[in-house]
Protein backbone atom coordinates (compact mmCIF):
# COMPACT_ATOMS: atom_id res chain seq x y z
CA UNK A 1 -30.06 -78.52 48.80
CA UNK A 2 -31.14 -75.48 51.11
CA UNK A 3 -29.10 -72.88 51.28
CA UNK A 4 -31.30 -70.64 53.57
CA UNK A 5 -29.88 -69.24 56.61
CA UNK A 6 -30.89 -71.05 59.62
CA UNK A 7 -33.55 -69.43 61.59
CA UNK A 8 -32.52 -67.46 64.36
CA UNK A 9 -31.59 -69.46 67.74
CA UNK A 10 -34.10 -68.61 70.87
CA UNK A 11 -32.69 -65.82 72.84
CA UNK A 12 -31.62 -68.69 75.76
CA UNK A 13 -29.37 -70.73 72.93
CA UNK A 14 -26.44 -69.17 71.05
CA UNK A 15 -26.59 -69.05 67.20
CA UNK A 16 -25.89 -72.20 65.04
CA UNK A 17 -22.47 -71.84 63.28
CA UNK A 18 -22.80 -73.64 59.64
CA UNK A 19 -20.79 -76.26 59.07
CA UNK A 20 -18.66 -74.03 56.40
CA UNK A 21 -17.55 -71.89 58.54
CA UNK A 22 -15.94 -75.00 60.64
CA UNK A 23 -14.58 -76.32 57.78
CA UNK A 24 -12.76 -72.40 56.67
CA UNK A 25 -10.95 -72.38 60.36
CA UNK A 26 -9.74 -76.32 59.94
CA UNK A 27 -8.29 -75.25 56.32
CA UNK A 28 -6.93 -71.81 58.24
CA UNK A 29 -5.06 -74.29 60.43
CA UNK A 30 -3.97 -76.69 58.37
CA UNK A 31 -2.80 -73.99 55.75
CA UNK A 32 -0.70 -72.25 58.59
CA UNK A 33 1.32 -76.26 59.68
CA UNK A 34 2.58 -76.54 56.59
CA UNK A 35 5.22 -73.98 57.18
CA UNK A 36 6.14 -72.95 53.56
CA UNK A 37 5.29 -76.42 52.13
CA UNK A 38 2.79 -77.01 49.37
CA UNK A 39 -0.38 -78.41 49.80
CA UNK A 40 -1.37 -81.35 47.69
CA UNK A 41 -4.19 -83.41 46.67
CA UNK A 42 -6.53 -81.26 49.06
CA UNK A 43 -9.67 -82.29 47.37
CA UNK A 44 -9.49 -86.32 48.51
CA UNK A 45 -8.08 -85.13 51.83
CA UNK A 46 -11.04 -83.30 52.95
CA UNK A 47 -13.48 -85.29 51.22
CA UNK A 48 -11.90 -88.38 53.38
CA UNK A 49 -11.72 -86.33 56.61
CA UNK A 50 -15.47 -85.47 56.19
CA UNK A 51 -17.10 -88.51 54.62
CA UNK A 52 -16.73 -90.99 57.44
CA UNK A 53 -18.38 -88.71 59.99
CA UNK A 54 -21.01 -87.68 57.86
CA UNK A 55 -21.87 -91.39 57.38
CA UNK A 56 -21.11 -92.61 61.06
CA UNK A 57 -23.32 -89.21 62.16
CA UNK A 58 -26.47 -90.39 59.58
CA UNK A 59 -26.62 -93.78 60.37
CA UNK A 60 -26.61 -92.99 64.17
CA UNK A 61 -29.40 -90.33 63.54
CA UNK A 62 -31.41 -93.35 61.44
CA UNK A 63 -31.03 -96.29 64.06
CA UNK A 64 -28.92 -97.49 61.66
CA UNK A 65 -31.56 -97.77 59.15
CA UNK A 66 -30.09 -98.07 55.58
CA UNK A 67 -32.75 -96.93 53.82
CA UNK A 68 -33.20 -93.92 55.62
CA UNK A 69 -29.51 -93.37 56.19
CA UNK A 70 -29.19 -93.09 51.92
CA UNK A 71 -32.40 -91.54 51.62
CA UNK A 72 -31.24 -88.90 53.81
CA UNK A 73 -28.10 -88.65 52.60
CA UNK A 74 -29.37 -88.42 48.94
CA UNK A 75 -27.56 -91.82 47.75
CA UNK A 76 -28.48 -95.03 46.78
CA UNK A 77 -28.67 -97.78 48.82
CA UNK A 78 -26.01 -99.50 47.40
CA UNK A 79 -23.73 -96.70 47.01
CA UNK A 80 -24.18 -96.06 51.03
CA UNK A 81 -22.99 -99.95 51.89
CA UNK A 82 -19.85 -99.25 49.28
CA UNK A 83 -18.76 -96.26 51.11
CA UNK A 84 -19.61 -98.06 54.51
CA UNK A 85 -17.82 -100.74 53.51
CA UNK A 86 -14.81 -98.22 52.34
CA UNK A 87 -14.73 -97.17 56.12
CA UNK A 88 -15.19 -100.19 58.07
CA UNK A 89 -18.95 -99.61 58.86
CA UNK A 90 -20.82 -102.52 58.04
């Protein structure tokens, strides 16, 4: 996995803001709903709110390719069509 920084945008563009750092604020916010209650099972939450995207963002970027799709993604082939098929994306 890289974990550079991103290069520097062009002086016309603004500055990419890593996905992280979207990720911190949506916690942030969620953290200040819950008005005193406790958080629970956070983990699977996120992970669930995330995955679908990332998948439905991949395939899109790779025609729908599944080969390239899992390649890029770093998964098997087969393991991509089970979480497809986990989210309705077959």
């Amino acid at each position: 996995m890289n974990t550079e920084a991103p290069s520097p945008a062009p002086e016309n563009q603004a500055a990419p803001v890593l996905l992280s750092v979207h990720v911190r604020q949506a916690l942030e916010l969620y953290f200040s709903q819950l008005k005193g209650h406790d958080a629970a099972d956070l983990y699977n939450m996120v992970i669930s709110e995330v995955e679908k995207p990332l998948l439905e963002s991949v395939l899109a970027y790779c025609s729908h390719n599944q080969s390239k799709a899992a390649k890029a993604l770093g998964l098997s082939r087969s393991t991509l069509r089970k979480k497809m098929d986990q989210y309705g994306l077959s």
